[in-house]
Protein backbone atom coordinates (compact mmCIF):
# COMPACT_ATOMS: atom_id res chain seq x y z
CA UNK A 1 -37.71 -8.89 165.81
CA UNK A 2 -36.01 -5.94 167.50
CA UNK A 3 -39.20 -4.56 168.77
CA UNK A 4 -40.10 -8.41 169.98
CA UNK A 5 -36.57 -8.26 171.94
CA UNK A 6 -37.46 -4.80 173.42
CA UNK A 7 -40.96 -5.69 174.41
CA UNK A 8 -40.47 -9.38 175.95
CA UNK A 9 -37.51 -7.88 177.88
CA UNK A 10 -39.43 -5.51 179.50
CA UNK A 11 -42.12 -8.18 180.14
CA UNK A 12 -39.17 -10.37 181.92
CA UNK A 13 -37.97 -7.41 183.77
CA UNK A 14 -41.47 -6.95 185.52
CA UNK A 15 -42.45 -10.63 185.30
CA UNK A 16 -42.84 -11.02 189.55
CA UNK A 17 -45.13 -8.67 190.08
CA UNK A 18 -47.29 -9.44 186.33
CA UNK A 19 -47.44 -12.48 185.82
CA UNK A 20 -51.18 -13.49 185.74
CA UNK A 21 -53.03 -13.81 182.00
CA UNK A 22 -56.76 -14.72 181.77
CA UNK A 23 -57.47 -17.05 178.83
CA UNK A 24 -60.42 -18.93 178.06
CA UNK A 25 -62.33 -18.41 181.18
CA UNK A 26 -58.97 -19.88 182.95
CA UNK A 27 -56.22 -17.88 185.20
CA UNK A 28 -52.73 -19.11 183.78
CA UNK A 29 -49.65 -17.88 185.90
CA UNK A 30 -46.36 -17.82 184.07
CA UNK A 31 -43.68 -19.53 185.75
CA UNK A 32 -41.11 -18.21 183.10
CA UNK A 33 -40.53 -16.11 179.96
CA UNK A 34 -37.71 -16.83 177.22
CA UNK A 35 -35.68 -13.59 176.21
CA UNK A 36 -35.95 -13.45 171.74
CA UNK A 37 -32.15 -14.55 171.87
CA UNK A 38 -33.11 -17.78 173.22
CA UNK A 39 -36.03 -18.72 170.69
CA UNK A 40 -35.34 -21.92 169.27
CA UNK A 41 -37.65 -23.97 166.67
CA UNK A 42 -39.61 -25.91 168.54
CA UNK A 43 -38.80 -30.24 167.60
CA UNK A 44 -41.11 -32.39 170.08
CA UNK A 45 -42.92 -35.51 168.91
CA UNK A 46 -46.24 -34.12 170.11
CA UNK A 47 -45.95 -30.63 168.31
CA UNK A 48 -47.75 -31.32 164.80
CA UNK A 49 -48.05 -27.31 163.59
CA UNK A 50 -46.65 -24.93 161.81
CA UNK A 51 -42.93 -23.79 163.33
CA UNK A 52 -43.17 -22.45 166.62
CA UNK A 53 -40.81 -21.38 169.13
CA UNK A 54 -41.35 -21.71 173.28
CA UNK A 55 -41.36 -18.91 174.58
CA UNK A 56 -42.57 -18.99 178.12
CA UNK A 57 -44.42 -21.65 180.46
CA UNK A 58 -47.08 -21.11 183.31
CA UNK A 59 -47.00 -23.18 186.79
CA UNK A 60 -48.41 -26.22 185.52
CA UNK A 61 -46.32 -27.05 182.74
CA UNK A 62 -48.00 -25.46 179.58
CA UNK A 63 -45.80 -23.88 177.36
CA UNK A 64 -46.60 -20.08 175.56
CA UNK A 65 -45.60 -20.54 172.02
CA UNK A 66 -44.73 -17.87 169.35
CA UNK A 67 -46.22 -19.41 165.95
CA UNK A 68 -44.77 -18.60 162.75
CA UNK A 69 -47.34 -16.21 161.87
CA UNK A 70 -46.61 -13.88 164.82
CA UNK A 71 -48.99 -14.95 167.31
CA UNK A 72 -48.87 -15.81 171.12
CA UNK A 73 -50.25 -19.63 171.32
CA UNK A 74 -51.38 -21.43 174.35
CA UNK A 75 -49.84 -25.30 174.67
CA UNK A 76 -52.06 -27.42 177.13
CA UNK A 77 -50.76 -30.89 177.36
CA UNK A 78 -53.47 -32.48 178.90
CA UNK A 79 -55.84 -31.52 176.60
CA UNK A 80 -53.28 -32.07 173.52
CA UNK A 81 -54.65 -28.50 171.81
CA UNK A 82 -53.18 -25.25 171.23
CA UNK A 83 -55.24 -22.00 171.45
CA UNK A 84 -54.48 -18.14 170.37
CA UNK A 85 -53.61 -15.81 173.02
CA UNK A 86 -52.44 -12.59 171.22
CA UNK A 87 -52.15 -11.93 167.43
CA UNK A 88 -48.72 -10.39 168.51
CA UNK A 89 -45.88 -10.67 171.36
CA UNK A 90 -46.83 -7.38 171.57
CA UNK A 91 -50.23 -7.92 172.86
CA UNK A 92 -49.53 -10.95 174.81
CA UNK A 93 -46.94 -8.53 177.02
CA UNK A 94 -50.18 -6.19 177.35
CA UNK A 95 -52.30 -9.20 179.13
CA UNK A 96 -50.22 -9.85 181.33
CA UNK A 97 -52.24 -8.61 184.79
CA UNK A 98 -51.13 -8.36 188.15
């Protein structure tokens, strides 16, 4: 989790000027990212999955999620579905673009 902390802070630190990932075919700019001490398990009526903890949200509302099994998840409430971003925090911190 350390190495989560060290990498998601560095993200935050740099967040103005990256803050652009490219999923799906879609441009999603992030609004905000959580530091690790503020993870929380995720209760909502409309989450169904595994545990999860928010971790971040883009400009219209959609949440980034950290699953249980260490991946970066997409939340799109419109469409109800989540999707994989990166396997790892790690990686998610890497696709985030200018």
């Amino acid at each position: 989790m350390k190495n989560d902390a060290d990498t998601i802070d560095r993200a935050i630190n740099h967040l103005w000027p990256y803050r652009i990932i490219h999923h799906a075919g879609d441009t999603l700019t992030i609004a905000c990212l959580l530091r690790t001490t503020d993870w929380r398990p995720l209760q909502a009526p409309w989450w169904r999955g595994k545990e999860v903890c928010i971790i971040g949200a883009d400009l219209t509302g959609n949440f980034f999620l950290r699953h249980c099994d260490g991946s970066v998840r997409y939340w799109n409430h419109s469409l109800q579905t989540d999707s994989i971003i990166a396997n790892s925090i790690k990686d998610f911190v890497k696709k985030i673009r200018e």
